[in-house]
Protein backbone atom coordinates (compact mmCIF):
# COMPACT_ATOMS: atom_id res chain seq x y z
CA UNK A 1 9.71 -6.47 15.73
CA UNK A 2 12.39 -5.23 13.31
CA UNK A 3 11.21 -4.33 9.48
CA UNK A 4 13.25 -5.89 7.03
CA UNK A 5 11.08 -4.99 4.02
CA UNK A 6 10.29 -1.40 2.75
CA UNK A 7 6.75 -0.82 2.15
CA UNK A 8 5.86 1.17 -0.67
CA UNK A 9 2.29 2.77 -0.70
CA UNK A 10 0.70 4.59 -3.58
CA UNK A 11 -1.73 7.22 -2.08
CA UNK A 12 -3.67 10.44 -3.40
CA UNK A 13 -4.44 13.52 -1.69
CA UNK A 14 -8.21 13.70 -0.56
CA UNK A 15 -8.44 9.84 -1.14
CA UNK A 16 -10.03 9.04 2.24
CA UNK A 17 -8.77 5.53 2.16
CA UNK A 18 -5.09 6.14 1.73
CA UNK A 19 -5.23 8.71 4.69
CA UNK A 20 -7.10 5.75 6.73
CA UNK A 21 -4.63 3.13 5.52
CA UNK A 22 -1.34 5.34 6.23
CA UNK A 23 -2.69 5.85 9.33
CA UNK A 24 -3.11 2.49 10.46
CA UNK A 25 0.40 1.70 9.58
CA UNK A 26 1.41 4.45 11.49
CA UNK A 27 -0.26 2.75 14.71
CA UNK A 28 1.30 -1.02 14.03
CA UNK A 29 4.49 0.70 13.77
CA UNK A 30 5.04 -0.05 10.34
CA UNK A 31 7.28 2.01 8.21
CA UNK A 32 6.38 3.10 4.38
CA UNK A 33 7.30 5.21 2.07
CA UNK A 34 4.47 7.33 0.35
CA UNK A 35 4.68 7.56 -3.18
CA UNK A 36 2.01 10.43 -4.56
CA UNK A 37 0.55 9.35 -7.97
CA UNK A 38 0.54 13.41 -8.88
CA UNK A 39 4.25 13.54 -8.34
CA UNK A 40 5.17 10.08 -9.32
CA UNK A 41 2.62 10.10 -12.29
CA UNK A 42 4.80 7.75 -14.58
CA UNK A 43 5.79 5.41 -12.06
CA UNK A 44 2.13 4.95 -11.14
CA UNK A 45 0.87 4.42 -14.67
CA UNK A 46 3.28 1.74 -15.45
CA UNK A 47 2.50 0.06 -12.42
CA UNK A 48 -1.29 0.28 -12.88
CA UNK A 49 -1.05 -1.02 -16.08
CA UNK A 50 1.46 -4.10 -15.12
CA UNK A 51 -1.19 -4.49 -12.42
CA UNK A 52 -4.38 -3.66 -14.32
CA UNK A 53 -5.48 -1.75 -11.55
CA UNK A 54 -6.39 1.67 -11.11
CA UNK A 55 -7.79 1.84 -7.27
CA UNK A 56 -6.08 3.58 -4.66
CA UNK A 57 -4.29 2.87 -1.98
CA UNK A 58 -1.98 0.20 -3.57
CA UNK A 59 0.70 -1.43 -1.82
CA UNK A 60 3.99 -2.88 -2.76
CA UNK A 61 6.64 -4.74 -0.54
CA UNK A 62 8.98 -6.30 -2.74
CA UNK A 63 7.68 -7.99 -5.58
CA UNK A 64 4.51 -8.32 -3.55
CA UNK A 65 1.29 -6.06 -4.79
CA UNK A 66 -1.65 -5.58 -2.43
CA UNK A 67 -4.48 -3.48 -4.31
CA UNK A 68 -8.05 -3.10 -3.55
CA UNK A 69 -10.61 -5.08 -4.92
CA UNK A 70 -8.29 -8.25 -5.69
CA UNK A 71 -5.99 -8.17 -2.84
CA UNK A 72 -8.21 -6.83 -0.05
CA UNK A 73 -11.85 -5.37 0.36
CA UNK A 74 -11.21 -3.27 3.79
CA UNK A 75 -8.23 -0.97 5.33
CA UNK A 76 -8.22 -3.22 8.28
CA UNK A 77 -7.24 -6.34 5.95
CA UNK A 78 -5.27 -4.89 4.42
CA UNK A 79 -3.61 -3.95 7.25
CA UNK A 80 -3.05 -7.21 8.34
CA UNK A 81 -1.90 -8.81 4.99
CA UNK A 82 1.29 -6.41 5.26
CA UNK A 83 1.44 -7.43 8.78
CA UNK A 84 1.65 -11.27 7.81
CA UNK A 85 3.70 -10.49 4.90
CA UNK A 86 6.46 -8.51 6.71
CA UNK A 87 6.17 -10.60 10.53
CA UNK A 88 4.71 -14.25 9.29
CA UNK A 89 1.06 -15.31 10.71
């Protein structure tokens, strides 16, 4: 199925949850682009604090924010809420 969205997914080194999350994408076959909060520090800020969130990984496919804790409590969902939001249920 062809991607029509880019995925956007704010990720730390050593977090063990955005190395589990970009590696499920990687398995559904679901591109992303990796945006580092060390090397995109004021990016990330500004979208924590339009978010009021601070947990890692977040997620962002258009105007559409997945975080943890609000949007999803496991890897695995959310996983599948990018899945439904980029191929429909």
């Amino acid at each position: 199925m062809k991607q029509k969205m880019k995925v956007k997914v704010f990720s730390m080194k050593g977090c063990s949850h955005c190395d589990e999350l970009k590696k499920q994408l990687n398995e559904n076959k679901i591109n992303f682009i990796e945006l580092d909060v060390d090397e995109h520090e004021e990016l990330y800020e500004s979208f924590s604090k339009k978010v009021e969130n601070e947990f890692l990984p977040a997620i962002i496919i258009g105007k559409t924010v997945f975080v943890p804790n609000k949007s999803f409590k496991t890897i695995t969902e959310a996983v599948e809420h990018v899945k439904t939001h980029l191929w429909g249920p």
